[in-house]
PDB file of N, CA and C in Angstrom:
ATOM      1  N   UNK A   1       0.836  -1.184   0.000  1.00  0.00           N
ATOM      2  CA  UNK A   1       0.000   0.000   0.000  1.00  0.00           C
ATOM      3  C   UNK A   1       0.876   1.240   0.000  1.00  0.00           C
ATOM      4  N   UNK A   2       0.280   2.504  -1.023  1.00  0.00           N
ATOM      5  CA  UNK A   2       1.587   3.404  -1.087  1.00  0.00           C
ATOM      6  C   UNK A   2       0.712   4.773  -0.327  1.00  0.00           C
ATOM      7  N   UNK A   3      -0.205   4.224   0.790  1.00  0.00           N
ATOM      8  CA  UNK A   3      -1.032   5.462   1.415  1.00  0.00           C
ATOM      9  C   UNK A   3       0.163   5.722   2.249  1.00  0.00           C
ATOM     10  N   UNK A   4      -0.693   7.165   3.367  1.00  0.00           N
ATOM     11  CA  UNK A   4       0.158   7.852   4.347  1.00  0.00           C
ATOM     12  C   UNK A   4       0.955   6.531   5.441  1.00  0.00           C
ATOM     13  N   UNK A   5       1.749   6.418   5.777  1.00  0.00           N
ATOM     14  CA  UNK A   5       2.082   5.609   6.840  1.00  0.00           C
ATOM     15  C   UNK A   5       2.278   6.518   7.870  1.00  0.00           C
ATOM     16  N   UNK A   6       2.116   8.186   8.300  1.00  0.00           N
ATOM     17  CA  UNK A   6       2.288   8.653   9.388  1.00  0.00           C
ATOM     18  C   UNK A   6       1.562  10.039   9.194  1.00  0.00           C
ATOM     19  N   UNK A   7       1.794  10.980  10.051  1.00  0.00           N
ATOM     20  CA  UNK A   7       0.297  11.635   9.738  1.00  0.00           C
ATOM     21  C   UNK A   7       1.418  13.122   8.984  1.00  0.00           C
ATOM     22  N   UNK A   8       2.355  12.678   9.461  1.00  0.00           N
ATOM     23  CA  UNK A   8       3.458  14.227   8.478  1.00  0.00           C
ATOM     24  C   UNK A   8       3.698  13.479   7.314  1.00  0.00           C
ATOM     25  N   UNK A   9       3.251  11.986   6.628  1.00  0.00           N
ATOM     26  CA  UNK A   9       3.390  12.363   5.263  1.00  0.00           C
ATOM     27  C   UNK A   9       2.108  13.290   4.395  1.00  0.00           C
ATOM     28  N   UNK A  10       1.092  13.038   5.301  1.00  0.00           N
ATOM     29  CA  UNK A  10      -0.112  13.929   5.053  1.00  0.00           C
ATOM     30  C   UNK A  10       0.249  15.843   4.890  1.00  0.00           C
ATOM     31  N   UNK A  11       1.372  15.951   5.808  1.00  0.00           N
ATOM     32  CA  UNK A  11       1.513  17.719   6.016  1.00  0.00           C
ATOM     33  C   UNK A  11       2.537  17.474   4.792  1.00  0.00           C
ATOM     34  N   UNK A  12       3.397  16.808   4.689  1.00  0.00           N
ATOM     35  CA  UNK A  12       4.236  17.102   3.166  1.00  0.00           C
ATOM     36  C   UNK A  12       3.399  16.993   2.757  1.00  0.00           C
ATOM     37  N   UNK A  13       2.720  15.990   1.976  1.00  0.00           N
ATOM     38  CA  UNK A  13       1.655  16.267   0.330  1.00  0.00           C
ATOM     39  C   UNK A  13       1.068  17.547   0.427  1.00  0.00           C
ATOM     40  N   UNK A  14       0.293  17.718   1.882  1.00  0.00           N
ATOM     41  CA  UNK A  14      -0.573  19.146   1.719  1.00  0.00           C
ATOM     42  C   UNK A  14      -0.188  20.517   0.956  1.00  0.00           C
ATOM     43  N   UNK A  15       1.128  20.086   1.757  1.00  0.00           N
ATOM     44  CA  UNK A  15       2.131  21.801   1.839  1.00  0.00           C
ATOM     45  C   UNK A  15       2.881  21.334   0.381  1.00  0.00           C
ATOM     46  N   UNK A  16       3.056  20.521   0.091  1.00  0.00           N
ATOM     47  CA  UNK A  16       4.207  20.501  -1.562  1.00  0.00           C
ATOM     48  C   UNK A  16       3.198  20.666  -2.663  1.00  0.00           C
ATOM     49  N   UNK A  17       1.948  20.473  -2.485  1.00  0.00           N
ATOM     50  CA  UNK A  17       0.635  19.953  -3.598  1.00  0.00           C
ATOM     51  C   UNK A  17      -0.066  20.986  -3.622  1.00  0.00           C
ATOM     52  N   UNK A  18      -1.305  20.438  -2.933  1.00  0.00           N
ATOM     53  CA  UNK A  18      -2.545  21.965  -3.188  1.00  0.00           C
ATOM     54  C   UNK A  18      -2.257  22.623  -2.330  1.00  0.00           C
ATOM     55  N   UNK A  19      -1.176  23.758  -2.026  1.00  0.00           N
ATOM     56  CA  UNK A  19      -0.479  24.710  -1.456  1.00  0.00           C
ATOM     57  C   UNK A  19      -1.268  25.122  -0.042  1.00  0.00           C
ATOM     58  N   UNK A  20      -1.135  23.646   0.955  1.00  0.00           N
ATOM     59  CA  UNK A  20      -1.929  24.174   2.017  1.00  0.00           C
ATOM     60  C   UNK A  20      -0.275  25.037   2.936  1.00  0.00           C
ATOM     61  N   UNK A  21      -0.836  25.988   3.559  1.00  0.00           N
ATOM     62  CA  UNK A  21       0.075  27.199   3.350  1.00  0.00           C
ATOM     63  C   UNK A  21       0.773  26.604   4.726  1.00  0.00           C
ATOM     64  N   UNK A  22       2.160  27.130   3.950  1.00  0.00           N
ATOM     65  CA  UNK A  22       3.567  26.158   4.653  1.00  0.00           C
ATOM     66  C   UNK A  22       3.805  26.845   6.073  1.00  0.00           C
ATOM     67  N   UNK A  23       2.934  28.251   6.501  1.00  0.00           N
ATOM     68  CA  UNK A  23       3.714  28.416   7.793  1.00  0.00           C
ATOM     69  C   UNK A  23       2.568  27.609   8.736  1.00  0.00           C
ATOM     70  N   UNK A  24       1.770  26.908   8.159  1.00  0.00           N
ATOM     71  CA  UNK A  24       0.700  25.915   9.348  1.00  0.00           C
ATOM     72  C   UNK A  24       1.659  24.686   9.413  1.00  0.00           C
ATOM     73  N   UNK A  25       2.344  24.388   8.480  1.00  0.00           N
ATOM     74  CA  UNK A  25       3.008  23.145   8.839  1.00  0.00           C
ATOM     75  C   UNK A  25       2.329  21.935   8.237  1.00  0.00           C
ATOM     76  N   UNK A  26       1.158  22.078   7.648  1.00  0.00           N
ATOM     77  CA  UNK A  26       0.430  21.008   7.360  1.00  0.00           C
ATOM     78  C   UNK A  26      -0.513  20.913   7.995  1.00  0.00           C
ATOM     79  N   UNK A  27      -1.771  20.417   7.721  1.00  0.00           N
ATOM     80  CA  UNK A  27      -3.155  20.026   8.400  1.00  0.00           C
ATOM     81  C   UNK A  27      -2.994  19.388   9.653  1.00  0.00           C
ATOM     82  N   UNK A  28      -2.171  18.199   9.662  1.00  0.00           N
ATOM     83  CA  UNK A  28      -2.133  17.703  10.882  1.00  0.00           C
ATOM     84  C   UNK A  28      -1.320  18.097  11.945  1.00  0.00           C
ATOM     85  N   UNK A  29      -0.239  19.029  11.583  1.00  0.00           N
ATOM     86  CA  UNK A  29       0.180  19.997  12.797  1.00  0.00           C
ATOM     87  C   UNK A  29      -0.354  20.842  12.578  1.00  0.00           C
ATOM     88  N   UNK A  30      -1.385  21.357  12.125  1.00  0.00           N
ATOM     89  CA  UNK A  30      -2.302  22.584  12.130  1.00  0.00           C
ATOM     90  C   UNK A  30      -3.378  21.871  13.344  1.00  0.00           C
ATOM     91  N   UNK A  31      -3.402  20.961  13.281  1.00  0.00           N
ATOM     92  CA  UNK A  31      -4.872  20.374  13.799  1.00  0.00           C
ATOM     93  C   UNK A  31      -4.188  20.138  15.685  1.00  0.00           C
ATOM     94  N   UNK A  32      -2.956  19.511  15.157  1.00  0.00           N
ATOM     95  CA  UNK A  32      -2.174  19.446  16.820  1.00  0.00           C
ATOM     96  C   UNK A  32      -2.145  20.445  17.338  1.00  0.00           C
ATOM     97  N   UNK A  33      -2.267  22.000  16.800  1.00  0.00           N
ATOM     98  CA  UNK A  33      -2.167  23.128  17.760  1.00  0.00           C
ATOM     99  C   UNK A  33      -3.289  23.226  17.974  1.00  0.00           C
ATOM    100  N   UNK A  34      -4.000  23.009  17.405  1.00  0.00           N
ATOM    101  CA  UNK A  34      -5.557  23.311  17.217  1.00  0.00           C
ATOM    102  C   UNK A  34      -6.483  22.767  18.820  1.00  0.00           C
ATOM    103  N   UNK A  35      -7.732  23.118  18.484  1.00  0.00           N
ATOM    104  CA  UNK A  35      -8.576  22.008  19.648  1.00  0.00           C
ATOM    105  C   UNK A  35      -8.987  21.460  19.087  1.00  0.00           C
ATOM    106  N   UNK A  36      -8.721  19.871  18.932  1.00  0.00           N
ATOM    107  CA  UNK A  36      -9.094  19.001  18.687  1.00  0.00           C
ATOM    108  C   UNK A  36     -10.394  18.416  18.430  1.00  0.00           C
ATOM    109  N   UNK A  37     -10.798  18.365  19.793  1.00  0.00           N
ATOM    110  CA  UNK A  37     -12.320  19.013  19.806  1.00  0.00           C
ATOM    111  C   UNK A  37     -13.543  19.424  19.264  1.00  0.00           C
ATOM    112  N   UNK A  38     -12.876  20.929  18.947  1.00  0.00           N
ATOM    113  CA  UNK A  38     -13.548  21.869  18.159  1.00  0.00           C
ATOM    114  C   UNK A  38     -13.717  21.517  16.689  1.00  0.00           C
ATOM    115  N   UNK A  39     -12.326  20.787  16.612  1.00  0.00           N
ATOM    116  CA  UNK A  39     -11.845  20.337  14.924  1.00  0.00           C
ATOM    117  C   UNK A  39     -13.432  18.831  14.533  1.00  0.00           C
ATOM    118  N   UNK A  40     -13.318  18.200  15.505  1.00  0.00           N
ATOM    119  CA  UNK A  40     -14.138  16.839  15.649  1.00  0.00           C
ATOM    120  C   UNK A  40     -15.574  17.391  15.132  1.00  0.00           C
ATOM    121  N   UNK A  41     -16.017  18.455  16.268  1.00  0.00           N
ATOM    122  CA  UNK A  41     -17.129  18.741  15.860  1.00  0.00           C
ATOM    123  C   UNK A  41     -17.353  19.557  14.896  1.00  0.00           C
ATOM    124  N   UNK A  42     -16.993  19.911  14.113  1.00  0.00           N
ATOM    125  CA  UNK A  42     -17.174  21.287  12.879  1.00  0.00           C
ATOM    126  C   UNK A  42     -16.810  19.922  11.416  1.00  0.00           C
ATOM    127  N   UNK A  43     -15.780  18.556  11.633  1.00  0.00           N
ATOM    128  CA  UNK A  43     -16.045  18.408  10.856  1.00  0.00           C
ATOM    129  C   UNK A  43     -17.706  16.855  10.710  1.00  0.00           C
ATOM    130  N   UNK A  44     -17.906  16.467  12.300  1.00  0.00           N
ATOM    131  CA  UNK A  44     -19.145  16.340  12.069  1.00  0.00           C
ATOM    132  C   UNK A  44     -20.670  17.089  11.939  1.00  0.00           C
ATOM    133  N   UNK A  45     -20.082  18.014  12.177  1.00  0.00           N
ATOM    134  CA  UNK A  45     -21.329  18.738  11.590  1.00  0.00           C
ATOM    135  C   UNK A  45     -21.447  18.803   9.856  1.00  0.00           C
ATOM    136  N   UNK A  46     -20.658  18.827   9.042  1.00  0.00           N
ATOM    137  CA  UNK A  46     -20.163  18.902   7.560  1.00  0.00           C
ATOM    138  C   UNK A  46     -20.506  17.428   7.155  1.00  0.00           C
ATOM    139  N   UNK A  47     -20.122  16.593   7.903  1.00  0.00           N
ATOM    140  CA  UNK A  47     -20.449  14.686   7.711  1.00  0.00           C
ATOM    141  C   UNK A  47     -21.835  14.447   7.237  1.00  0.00           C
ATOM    142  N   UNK A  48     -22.880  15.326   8.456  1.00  0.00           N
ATOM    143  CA  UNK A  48     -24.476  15.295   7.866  1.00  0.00           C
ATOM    144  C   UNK A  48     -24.557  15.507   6.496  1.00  0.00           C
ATOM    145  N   UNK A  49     -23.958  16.514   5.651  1.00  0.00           N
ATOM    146  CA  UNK A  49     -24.013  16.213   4.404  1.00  0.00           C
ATOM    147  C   UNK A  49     -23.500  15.740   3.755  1.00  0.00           C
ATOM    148  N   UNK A  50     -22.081  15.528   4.007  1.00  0.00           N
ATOM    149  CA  UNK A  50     -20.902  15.037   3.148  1.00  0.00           C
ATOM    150  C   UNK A  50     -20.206  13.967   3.722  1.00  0.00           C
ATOM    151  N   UNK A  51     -20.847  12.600   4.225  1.00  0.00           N
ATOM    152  CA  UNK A  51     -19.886  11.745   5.453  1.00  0.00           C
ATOM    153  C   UNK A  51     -18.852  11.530   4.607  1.00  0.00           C
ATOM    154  N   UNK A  52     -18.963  10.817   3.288  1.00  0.00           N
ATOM    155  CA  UNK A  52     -17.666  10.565   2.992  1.00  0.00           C
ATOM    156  C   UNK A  52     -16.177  11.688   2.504  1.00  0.00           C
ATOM    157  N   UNK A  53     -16.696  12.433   2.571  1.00  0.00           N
ATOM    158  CA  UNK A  53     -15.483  13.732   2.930  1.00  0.00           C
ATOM    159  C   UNK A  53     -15.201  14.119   4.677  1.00  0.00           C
ATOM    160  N   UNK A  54     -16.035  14.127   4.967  1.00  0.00           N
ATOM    161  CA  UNK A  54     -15.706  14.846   6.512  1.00  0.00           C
ATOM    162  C   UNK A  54     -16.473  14.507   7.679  1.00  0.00           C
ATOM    163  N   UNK A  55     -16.714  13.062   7.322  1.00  0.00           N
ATOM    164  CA  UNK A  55     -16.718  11.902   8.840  1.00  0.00           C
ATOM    165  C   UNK A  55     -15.166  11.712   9.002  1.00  0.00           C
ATOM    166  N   UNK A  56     -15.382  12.353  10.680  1.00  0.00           N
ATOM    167  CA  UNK A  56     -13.728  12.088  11.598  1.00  0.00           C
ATOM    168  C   UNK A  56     -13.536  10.451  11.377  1.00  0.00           C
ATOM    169  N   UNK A  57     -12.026  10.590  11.308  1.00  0.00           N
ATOM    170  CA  UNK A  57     -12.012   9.386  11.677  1.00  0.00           C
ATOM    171  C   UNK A  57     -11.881   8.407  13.313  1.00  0.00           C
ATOM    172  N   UNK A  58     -11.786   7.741  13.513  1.00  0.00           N
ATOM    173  CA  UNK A  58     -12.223   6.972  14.693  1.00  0.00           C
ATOM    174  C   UNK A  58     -10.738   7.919  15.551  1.00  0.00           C
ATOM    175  N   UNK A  59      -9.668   8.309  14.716  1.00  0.00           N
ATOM    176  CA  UNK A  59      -8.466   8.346  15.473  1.00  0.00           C
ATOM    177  C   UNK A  59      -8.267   9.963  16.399  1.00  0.00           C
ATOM    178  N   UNK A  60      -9.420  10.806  15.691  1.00  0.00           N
ATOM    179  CA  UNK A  60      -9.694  11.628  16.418  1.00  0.00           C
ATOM    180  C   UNK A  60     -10.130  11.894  17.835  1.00  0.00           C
ATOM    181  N   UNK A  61     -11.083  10.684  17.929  1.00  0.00           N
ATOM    182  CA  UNK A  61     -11.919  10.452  19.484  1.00  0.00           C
ATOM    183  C   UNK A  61     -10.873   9.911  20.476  1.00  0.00           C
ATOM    184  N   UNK A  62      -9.979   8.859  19.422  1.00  0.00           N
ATOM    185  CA  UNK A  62      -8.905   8.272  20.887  1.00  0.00           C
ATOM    186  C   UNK A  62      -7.730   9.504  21.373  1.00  0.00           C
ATOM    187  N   UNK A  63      -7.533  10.426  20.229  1.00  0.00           N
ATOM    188  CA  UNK A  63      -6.953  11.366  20.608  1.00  0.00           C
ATOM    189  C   UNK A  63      -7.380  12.516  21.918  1.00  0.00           C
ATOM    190  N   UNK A  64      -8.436  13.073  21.414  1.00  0.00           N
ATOM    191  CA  UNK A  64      -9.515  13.284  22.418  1.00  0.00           C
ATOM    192  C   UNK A  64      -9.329  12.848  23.806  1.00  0.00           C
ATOM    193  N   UNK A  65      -9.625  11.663  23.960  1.00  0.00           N
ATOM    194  CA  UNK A  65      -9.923  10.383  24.950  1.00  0.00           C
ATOM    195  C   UNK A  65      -8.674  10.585  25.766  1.00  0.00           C
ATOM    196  N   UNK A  66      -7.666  10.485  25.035  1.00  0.00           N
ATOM    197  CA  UNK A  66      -6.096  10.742  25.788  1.00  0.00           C
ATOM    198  C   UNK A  66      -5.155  11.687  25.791  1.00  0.00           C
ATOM    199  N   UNK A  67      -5.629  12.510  25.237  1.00  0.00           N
ATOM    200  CA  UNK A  67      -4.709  13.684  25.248  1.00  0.00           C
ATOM    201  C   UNK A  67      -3.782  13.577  24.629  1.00  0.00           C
ATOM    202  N   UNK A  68      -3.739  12.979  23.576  1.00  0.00           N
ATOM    203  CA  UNK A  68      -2.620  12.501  22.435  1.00  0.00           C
ATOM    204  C   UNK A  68      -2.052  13.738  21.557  1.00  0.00           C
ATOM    205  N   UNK A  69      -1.343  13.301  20.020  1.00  0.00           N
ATOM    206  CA  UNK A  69      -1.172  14.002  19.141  1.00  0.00           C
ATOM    207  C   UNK A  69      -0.704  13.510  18.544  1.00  0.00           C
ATOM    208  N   UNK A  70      -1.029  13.782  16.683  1.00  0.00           N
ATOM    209  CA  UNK A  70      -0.859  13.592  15.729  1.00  0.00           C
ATOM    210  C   UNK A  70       0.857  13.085  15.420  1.00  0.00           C
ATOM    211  N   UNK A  71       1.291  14.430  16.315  1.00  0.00           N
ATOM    212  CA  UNK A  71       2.920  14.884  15.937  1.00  0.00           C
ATOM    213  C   UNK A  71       3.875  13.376  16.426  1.00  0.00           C
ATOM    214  N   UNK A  72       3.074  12.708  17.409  1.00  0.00           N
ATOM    215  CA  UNK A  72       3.808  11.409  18.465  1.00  0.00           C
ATOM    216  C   UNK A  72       3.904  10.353  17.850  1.00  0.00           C
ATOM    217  N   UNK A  73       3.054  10.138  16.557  1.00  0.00           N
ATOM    218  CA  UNK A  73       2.847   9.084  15.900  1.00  0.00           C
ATOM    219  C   UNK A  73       3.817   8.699  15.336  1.00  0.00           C
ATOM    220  N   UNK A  74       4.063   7.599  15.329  1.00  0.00           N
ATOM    221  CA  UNK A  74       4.967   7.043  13.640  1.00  0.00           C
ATOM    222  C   UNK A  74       5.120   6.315  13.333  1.00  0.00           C
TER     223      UNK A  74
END
């Protein structure tokens, strides 16, 4: 499988590709500074119309749950 294996290959593609803007670092260290939270619910609210774009995934809630981050992963 040639998907993400960690969540900063997600912030390279963002930031090298459709120019998500390089001083956020990428979505998913955008999202680690972020509230998490806040992020969960704004993109289930968007899910009611669009689940398959912007239903969280499950890895959001365990983050949540533990006080995790994206950035720890690998």
């Amino acid at each position: 499988d040639a998907g993400a294996q960690r969540p900063s290959d997600i912030d390279a593609v963002m930031v090298d590709g459709p120019g998500f803007p390089r001083w956020r670092g990428g979505p998913m260290h955008a999202a680690d500074r972020a509230d998490l939270v806040q992020i969960n619910k704004v993109l289930n609210e968007h899910a009611a119309d669009m689940p398959a774009l912007y239903a969280p995934d499950p890895l959001f809630a365990e983050l949540i749950k533990t006080g995790g981050r994206f950035s720890v992963m690998v």
